[in-house]
C-alpha atoms as a PDB file:
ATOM      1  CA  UNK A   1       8.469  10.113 -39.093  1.00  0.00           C
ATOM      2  CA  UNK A   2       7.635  11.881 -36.036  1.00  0.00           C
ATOM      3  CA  UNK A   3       6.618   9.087 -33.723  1.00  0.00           C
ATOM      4  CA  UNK A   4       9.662   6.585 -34.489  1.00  0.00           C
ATOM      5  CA  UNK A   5      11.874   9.468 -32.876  1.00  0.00           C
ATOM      6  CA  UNK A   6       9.570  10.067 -29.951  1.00  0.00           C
ATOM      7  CA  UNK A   7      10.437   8.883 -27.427  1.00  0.00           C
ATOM      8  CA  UNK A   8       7.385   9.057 -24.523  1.00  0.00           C
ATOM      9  CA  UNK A   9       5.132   6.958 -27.493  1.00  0.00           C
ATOM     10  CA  UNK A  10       8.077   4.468 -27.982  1.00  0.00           C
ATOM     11  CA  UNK A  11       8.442   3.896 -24.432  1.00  0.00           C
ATOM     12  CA  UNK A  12       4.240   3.697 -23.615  1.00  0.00           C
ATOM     13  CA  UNK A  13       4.440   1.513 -26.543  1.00  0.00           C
ATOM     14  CA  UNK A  14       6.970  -1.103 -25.451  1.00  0.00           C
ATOM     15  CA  UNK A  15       5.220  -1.191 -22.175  1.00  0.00           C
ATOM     16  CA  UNK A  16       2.036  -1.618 -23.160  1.00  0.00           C
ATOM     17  CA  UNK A  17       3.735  -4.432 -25.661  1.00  0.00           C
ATOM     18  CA  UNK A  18       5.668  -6.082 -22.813  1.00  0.00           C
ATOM     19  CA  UNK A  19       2.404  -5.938 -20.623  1.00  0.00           C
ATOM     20  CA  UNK A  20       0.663  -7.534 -23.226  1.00  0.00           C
ATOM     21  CA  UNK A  21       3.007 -10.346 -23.099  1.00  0.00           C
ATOM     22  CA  UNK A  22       2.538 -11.172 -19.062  1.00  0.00           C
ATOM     23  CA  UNK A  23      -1.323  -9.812 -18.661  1.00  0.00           C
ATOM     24  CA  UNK A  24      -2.586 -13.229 -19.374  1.00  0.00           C
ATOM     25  CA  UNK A  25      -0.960 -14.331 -15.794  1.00  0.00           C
ATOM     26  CA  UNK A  26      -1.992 -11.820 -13.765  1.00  0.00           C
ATOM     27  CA  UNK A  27      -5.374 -10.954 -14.981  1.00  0.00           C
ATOM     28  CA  UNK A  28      -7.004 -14.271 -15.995  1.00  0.00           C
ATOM     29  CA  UNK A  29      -5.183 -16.533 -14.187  1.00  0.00           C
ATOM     30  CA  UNK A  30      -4.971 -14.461 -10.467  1.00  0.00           C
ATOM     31  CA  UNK A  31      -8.019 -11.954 -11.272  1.00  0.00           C
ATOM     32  CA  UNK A  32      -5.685  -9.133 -10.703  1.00  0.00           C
ATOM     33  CA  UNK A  33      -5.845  -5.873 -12.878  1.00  0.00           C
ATOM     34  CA  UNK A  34      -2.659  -3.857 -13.833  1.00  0.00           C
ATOM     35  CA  UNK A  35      -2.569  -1.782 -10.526  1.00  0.00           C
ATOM     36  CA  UNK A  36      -3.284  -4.640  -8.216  1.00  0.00           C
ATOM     37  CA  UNK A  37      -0.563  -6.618  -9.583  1.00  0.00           C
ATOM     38  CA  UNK A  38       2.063  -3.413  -9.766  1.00  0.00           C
ATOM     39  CA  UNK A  39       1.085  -2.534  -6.299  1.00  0.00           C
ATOM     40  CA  UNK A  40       1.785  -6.524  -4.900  1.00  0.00           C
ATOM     41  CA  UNK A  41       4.816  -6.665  -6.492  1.00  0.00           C
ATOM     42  CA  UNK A  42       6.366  -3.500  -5.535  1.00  0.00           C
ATOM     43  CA  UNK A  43       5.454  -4.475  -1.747  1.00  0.00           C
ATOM     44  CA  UNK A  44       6.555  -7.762  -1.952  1.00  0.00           C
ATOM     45  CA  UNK A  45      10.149  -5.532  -2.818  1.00  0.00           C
ATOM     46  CA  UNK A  46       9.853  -2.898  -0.096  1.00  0.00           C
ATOM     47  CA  UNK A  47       7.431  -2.733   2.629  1.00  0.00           C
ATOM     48  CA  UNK A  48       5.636  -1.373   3.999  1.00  0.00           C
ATOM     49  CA  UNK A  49       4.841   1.356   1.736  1.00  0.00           C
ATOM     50  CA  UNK A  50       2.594   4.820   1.794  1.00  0.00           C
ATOM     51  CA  UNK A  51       0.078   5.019  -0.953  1.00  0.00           C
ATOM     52  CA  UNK A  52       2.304   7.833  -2.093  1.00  0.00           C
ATOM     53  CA  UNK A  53       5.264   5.742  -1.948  1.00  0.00           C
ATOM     54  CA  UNK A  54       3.200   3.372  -3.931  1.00  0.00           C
ATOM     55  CA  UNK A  55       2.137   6.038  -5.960  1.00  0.00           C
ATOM     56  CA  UNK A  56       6.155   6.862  -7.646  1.00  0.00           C
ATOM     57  CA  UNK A  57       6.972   3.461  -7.665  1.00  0.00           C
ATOM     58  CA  UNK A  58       4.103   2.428  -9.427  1.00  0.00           C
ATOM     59  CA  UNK A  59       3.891   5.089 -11.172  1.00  0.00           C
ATOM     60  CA  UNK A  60       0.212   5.457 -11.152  1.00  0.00           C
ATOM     61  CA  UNK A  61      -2.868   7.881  -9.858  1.00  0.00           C
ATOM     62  CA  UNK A  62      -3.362   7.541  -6.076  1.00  0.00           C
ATOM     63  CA  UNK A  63      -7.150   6.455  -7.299  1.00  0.00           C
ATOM     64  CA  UNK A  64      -5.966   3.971  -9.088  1.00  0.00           C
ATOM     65  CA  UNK A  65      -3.323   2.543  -6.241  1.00  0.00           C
ATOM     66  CA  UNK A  66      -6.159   3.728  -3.662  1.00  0.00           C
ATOM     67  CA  UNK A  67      -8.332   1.379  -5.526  1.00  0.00           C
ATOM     68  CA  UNK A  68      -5.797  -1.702  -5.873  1.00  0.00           C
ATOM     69  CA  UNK A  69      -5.053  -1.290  -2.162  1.00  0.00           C
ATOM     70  CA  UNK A  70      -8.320  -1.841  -0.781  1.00  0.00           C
ATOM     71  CA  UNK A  71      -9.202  -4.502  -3.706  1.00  0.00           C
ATOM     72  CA  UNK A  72      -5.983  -6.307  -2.415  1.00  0.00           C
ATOM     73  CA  UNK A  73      -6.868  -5.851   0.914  1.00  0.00           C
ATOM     74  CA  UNK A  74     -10.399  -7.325   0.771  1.00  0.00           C
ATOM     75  CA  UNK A  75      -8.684 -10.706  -0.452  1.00  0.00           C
ATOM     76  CA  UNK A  76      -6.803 -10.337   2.738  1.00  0.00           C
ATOM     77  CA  UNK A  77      -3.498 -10.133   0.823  1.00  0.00           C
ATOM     78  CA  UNK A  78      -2.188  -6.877   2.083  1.00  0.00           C
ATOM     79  CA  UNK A  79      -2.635  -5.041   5.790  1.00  0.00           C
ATOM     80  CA  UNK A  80      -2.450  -1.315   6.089  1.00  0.00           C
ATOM     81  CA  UNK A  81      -1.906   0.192   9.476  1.00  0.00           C
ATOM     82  CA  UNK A  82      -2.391   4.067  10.302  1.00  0.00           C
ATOM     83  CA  UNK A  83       1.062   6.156  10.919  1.00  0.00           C
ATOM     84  CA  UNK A  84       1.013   6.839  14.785  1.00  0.00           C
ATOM     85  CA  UNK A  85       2.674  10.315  14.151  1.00  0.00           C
ATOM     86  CA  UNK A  86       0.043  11.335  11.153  1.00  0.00           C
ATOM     87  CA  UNK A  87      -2.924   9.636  11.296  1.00  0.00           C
ATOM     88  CA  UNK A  88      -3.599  10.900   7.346  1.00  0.00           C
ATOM     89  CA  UNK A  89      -1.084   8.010   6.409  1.00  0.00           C
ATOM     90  CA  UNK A  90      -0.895   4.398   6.566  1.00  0.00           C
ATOM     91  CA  UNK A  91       1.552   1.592   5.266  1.00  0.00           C
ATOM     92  CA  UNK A  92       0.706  -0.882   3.363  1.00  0.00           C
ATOM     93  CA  UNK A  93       2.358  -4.247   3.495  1.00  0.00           C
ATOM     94  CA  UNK A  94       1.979  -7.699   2.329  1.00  0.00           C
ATOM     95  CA  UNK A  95       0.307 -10.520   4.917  1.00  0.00           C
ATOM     96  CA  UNK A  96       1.398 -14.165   4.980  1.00  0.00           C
ATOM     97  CA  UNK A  97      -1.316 -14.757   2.174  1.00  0.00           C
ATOM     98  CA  UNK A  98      -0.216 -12.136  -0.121  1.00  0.00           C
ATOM     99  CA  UNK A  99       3.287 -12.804   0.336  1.00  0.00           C
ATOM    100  CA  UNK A 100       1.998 -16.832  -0.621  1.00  0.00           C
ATOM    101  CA  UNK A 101       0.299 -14.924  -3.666  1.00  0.00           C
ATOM    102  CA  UNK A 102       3.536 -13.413  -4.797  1.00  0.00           C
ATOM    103  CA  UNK A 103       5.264 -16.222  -4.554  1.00  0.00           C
ATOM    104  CA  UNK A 104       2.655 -18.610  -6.446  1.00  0.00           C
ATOM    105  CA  UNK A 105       2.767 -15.825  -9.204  1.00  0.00           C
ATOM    106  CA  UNK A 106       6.082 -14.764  -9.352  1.00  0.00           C
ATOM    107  CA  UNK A 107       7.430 -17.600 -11.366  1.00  0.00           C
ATOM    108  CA  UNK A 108       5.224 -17.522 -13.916  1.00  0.00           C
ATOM    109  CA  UNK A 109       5.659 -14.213 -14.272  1.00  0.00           C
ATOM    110  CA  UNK A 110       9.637 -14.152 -14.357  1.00  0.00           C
ATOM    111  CA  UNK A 111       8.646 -17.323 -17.166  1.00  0.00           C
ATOM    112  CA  UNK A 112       6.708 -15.086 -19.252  1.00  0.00           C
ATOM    113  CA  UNK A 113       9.524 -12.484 -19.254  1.00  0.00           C
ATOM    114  CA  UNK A 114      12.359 -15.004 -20.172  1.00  0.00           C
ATOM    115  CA  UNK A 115       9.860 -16.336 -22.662  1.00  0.00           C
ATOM    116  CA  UNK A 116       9.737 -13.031 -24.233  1.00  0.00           C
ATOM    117  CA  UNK A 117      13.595 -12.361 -24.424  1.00  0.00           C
ATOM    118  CA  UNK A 118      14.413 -15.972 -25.516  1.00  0.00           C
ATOM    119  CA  UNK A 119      14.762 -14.505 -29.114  1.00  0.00           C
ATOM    120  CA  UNK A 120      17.693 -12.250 -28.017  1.00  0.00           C
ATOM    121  CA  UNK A 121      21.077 -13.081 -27.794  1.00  0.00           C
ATOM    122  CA  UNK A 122      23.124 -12.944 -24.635  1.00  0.00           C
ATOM    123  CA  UNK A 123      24.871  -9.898 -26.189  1.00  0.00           C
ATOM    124  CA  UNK A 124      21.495  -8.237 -26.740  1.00  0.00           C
ATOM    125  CA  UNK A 125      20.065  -8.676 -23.346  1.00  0.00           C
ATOM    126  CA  UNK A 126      22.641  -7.114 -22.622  1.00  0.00           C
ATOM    127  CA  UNK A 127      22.217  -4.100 -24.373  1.00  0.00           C
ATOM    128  CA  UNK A 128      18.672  -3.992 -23.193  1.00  0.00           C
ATOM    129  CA  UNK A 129      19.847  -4.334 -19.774  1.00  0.00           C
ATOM    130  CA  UNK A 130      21.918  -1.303 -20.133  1.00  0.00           C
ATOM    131  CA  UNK A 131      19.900   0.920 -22.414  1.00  0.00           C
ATOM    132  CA  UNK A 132      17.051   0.447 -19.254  1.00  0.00           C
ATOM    133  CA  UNK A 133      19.327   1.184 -16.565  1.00  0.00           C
ATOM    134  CA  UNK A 134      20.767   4.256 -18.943  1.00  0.00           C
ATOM    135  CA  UNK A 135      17.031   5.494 -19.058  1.00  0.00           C
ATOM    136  CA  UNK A 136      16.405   4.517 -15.321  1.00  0.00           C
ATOM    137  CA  UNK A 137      19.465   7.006 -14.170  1.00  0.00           C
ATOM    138  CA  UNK A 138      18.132  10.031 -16.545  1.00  0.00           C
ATOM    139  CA  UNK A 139      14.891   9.507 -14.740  1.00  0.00           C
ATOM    140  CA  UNK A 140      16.694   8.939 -11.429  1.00  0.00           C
ATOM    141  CA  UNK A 141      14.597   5.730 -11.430  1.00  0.00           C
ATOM    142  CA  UNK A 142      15.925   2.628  -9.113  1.00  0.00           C
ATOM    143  CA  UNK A 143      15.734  -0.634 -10.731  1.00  0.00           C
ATOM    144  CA  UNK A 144      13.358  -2.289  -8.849  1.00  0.00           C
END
C-alpha cells in the first residue's frame, strides 16, 4: 500500500493524531486555536520573535501566525514592538500575562503528552525520542 510507505501522510497523520490528543486543553479549556497556542509556546521558548521567525518555527502561513499574533495580542498576552532599523518588522514577545498563560497551561499540556506515551515502555520512548530527533536533523529542524 502506497500510503503506509509515505511518509509526508504518515507524519501529517501522527500530528494531527497527537494534536488530537492535547486540543481539548488548549482550545476548550484556554479558547486558543492551533496557531495561537503554537505561536505562545514557541515565544515562551525564544523571544522575541519576527512573524517570519514565527513563521519556520511554527511552521505555518504568515496569515495564519499574522492572525494568532494579533488574536494573542488583543488578550494582552503578547507585545510586538516595531524593529528601529526596518520599520516593516516587529518582534513579538510574551508580556507578564502571557508568560502567566503559559505557565497555567503548560502543565496540563506536558500531562496530556505523558498521558499519551504512558503505554510505551522506557525502551520505546526511547526509540521515539530518537527516530524524532533522526527526522529533526534530515530536516535541519532544532528540537524545540
Amino acid at each position: 500500500m502506497f500510503l503506509k510507505g509515505y511518509l509526508p501522510y504518515r507524519l501529517n497523520w501522527l500530528a494531527e493524531m497527537t494534536s488530537e490528543s492535547t486540543r481539548a486543553i488548549y482550545r476548550k479549556r484556554h479558547e486558543l486555536t492551533r496557531p495561537e497556542w503554537r505561536v505562545l509556546v514557541n515565544l515562551a521558548e525564544v523571544s522575541p520573535l519576527t512573524a517570519s521567525a514565527l513563521c519556520a518555527r511554527v511552521p505555518a502561513h504568515k496569515t495564519k501566525i499574522s492572525r494568532a499574533l494579533v488574536a494573542l495580542e488583543k488578550r494582552g498576552w503578547v507585545r510586538r514592538e516595531t524593529d528601529a532599523a526596518d520599520r516593516r518588522i516587529s518582534h513579538a514577545a510574551l508580556t507578564l500575562k502571557g508568560k502567566r498563560a503559559f505557565n497555567r497551561i503548560r502543565p496540563e499540556m506536558e500531562a496530556a503528552t505523558e498521558a499519551l506515551l504512558a503505554p510505551l515502555t522506557p525502551e520505546e520512548r526511547h526509540k521515539v525520542d530518537e527516530g524524532l530527533a533522526v527526522l529533526e536533523r534530515l530536516f535541519k529542524t532544532p528540537a524545540a
